[in-house]
C-alpha atoms as a PDB file:
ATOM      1  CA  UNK A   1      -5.507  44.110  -6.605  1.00  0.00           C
ATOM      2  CA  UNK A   2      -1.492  43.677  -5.836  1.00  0.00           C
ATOM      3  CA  UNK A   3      -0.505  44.872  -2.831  1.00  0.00           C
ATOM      4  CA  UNK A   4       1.832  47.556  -4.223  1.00  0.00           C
ATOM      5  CA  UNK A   5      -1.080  49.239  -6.352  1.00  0.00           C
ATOM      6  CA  UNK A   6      -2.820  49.022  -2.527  1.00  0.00           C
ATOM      7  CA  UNK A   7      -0.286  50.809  -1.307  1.00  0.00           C
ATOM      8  CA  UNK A   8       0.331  53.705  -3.456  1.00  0.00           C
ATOM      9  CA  UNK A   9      -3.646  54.213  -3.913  1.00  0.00           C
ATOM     10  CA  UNK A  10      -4.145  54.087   0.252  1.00  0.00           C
ATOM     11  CA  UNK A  11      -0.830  55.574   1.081  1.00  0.00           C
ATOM     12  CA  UNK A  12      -2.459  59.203   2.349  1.00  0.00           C
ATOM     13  CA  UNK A  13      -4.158  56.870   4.819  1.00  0.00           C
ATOM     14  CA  UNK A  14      -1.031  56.158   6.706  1.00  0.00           C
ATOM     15  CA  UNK A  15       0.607  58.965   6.059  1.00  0.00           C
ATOM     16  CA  UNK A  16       1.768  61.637   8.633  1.00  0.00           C
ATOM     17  CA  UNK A  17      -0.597  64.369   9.831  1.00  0.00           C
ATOM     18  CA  UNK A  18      -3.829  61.814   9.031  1.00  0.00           C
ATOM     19  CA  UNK A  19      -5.872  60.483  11.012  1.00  0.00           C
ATOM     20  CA  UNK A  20      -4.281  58.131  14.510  1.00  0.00           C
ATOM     21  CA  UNK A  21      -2.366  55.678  13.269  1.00  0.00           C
ATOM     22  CA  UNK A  22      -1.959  52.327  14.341  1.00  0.00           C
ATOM     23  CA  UNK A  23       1.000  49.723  13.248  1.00  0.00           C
ATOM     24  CA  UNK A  24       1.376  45.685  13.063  1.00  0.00           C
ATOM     25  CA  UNK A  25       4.526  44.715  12.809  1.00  0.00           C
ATOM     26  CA  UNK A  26       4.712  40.818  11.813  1.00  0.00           C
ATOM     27  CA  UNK A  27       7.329  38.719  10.789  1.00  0.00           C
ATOM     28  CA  UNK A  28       4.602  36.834   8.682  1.00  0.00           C
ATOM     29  CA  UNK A  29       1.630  37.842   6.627  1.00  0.00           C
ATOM     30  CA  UNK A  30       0.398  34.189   7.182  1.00  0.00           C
ATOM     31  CA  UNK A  31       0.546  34.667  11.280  1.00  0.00           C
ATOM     32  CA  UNK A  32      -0.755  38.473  10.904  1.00  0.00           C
ATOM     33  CA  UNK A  33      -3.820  36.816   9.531  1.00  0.00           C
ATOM     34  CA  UNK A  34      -4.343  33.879  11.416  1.00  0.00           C
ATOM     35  CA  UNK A  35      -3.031  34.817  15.252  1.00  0.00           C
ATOM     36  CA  UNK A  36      -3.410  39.050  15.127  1.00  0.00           C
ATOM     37  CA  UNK A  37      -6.342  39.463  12.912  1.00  0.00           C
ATOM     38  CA  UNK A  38      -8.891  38.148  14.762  1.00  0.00           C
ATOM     39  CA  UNK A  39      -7.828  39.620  18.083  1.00  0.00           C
ATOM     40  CA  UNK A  40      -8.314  43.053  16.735  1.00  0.00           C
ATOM     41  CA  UNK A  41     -11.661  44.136  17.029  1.00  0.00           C
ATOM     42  CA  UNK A  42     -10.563  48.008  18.019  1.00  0.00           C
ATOM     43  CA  UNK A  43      -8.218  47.916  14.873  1.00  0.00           C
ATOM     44  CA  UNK A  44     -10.816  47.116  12.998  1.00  0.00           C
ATOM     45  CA  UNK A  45     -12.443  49.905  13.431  1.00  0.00           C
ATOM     46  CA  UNK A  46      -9.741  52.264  13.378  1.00  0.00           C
ATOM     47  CA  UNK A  47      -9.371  55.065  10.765  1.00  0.00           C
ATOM     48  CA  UNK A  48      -6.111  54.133   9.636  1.00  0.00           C
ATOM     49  CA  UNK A  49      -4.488  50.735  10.275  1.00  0.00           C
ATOM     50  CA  UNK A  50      -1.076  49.626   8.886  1.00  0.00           C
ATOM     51  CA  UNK A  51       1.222  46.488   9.278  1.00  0.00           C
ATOM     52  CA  UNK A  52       4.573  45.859   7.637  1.00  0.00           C
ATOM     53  CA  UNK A  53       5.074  42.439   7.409  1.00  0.00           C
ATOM     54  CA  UNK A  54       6.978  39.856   4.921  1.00  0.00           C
ATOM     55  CA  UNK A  55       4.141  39.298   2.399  1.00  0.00           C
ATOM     56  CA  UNK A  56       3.686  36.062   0.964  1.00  0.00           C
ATOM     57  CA  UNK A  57       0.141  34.564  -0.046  1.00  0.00           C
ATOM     58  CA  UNK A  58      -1.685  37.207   2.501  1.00  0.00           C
ATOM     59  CA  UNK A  59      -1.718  40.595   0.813  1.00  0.00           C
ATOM     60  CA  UNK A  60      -5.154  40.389  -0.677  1.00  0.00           C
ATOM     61  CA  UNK A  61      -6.490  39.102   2.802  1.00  0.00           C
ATOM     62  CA  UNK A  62      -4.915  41.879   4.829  1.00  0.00           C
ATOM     63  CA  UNK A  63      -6.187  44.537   2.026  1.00  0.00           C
ATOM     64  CA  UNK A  64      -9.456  42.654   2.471  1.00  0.00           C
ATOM     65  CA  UNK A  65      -9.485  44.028   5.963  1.00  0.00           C
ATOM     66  CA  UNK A  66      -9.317  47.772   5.266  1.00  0.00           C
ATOM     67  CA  UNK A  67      -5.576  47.423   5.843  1.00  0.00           C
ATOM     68  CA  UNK A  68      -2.544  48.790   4.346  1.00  0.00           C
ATOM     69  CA  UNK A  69       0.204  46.864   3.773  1.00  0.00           C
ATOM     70  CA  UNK A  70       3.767  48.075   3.629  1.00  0.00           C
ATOM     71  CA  UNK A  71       6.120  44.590   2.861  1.00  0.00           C
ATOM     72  CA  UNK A  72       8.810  44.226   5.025  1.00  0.00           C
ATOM     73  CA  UNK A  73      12.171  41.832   4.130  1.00  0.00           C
ATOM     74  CA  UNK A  74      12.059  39.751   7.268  1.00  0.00           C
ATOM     75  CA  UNK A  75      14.074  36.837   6.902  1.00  0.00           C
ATOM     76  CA  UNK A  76      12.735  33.900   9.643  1.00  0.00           C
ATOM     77  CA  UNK A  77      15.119  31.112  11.117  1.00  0.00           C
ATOM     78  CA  UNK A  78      18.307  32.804  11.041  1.00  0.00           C
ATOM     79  CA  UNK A  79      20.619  35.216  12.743  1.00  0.00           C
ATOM     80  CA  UNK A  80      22.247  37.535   9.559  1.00  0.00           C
ATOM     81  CA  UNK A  81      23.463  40.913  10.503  1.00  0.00           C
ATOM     82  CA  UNK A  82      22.899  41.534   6.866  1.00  0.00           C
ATOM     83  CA  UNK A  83      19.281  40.637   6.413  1.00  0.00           C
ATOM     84  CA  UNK A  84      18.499  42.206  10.109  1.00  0.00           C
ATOM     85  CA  UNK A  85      19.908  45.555   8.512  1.00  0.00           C
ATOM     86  CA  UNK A  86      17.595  45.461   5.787  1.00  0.00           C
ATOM     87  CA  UNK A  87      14.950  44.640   7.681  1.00  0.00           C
ATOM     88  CA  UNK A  88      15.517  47.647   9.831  1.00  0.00           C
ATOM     89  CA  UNK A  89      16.396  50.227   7.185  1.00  0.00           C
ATOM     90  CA  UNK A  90      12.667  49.294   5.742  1.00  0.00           C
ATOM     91  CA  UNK A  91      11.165  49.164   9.330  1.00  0.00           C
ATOM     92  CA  UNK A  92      12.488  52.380   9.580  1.00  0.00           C
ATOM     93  CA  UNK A  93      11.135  54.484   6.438  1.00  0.00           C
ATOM     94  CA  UNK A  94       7.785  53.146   7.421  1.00  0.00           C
ATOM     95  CA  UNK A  95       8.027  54.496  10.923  1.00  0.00           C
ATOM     96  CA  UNK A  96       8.907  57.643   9.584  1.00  0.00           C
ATOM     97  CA  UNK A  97       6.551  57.828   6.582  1.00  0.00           C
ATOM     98  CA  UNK A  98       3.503  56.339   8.868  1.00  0.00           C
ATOM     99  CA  UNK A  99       4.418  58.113  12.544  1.00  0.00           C
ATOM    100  CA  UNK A 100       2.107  55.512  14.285  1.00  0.00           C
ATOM    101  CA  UNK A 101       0.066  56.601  17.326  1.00  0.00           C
ATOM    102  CA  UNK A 102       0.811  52.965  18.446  1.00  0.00           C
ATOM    103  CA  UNK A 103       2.903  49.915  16.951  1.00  0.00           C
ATOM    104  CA  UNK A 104       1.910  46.751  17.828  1.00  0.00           C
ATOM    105  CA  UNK A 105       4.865  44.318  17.541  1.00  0.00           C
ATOM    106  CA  UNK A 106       3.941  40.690  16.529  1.00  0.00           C
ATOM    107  CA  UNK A 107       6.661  38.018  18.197  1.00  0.00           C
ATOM    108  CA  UNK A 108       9.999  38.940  19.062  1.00  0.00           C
ATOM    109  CA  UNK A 109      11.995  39.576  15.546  1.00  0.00           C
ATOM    110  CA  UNK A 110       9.646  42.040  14.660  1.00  0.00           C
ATOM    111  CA  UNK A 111       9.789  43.614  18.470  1.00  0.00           C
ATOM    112  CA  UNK A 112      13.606  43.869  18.257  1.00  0.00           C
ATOM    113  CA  UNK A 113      14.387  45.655  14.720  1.00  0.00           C
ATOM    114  CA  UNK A 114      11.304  47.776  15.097  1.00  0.00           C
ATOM    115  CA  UNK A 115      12.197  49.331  18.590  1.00  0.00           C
ATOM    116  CA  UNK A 116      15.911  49.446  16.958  1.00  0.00           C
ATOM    117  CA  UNK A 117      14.367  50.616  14.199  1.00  0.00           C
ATOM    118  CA  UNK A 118      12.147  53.645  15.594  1.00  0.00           C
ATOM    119  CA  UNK A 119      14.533  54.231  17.939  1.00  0.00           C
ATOM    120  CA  UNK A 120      13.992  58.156  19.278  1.00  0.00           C
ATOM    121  CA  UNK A 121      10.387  58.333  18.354  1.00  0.00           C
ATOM    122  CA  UNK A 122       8.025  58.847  21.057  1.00  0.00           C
ATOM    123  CA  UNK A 123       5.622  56.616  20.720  1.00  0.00           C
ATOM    124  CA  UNK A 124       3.174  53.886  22.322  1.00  0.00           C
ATOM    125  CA  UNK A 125       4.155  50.046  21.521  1.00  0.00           C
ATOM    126  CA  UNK A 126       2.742  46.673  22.339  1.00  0.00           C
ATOM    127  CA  UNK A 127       5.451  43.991  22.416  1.00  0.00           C
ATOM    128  CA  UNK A 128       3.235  40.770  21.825  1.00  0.00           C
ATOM    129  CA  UNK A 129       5.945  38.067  22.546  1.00  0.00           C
ATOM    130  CA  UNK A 130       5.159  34.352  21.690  1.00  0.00           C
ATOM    131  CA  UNK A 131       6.778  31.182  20.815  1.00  0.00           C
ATOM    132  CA  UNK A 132       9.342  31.431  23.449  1.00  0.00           C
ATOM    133  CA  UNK A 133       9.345  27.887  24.252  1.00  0.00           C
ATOM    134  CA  UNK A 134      12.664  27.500  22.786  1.00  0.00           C
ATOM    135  CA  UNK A 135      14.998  29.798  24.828  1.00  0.00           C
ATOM    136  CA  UNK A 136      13.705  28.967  27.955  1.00  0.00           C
ATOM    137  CA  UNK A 137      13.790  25.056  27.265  1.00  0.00           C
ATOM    138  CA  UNK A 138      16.973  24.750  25.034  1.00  0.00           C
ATOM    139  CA  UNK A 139      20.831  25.273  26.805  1.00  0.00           C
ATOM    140  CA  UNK A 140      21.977  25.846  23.046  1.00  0.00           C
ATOM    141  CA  UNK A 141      24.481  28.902  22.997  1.00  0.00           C
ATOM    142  CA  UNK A 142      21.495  30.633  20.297  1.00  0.00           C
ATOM    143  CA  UNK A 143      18.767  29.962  23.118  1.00  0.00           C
ATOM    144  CA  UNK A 144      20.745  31.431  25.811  1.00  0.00           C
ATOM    145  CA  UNK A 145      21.272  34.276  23.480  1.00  0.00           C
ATOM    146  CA  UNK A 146      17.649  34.758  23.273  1.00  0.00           C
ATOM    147  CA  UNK A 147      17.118  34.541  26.565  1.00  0.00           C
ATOM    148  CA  UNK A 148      18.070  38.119  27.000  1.00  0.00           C
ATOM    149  CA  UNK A 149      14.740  39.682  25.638  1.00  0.00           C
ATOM    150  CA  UNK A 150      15.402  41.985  28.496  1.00  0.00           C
ATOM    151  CA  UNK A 151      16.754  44.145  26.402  1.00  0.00           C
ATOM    152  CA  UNK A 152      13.713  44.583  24.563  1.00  0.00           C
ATOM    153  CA  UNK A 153      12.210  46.252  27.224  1.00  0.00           C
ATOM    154  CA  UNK A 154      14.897  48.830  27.927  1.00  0.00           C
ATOM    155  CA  UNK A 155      15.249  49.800  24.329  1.00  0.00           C
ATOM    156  CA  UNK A 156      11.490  50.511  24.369  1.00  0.00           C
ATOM    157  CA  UNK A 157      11.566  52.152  27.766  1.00  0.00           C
ATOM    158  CA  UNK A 158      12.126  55.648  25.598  1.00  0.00           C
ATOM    159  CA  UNK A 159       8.855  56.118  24.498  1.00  0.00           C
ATOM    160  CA  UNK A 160       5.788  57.273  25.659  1.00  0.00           C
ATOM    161  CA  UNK A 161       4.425  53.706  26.588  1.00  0.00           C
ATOM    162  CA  UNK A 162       5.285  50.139  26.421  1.00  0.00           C
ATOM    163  CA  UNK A 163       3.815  46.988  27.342  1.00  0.00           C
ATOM    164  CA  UNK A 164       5.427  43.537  27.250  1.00  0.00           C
ATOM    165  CA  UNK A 165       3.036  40.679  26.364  1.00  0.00           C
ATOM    166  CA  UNK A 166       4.512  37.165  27.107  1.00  0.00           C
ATOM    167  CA  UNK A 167       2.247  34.743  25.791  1.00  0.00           C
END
């Protein structure tokens, strides 16, 4: 089944006033599936699970899973104010059509435009940073740049809970 008839058949499980909610955030469909998915034994047995991600060869995988997929225009490798609005404005319907009990963000792309993106709603999120090799090893102007994931952790200090994972 494509993922878009997935989504408009299972939307009423991710939508507001359901069950608890809990969204993935992932820059990747492809790292969803091969890093997240088998770390989430609780999700698994959730009522309602979500994750917006960019889909790619992974959609009937993730539906395989019992979850529903809301794509996501991330674009990977570069720094566009353009695409990073995009990315955002769609972050930011499904935080408002979903209203996750928890968001789980996947790397640190996702974990910047989603806190941007759900910015003044109260909510639990787990910021699951990896791959940050680069910033920390590099004296490139983009790596120092990075360096200030700092932020991410004031931006999410607004809601109800938030946990930094450096991995």
């Amino acid at each position: 089944m494509p993922h878009g008839d997935a989504h408009s058949t299972n939307a009423n499980l991710c939508a507001a006033g359901s069950a608890p909610r809990l969204l993935y955030v992932a820059s990747e469909d492809w790292y969803f599936l091969s890093r997240r998915l088998p770390m989430a034994p609780v999700a698994r047995r959730a009522v309602s699970r979500c994750i917006a991600t960019n889909v790619k060869d992974g959609a009937a995988a993730i539906e395989a899973e019992r979850f529903i997929l809301h794509p996501i225009p991330f674009s990977r490798g570069r720094l566009s104010p353009r695409a990073s609005l995009a990315t955002i404005t769609a972050l930011r319907h499904v935080q408002w059509m979903i209203a996750p009990a928890v968001t789980h963000h996947v790397s640190l792309q996702p974990s910047v435009l989603d806190l941007i993106a759900a910015f003044g709603r109260a909510a639990a999120c787990v910021n699951a940073l990896t791959g940050l090799a680069y910033p920390f090893t590099s004296a490139s102007l983009k790596a120092k740049a990075m360096r200030q994931v700092r932020t991410c952790s004031r931006l999410s200090s607004g809601r109800s809970a938030a946990l930094m994972a450096w991995r």
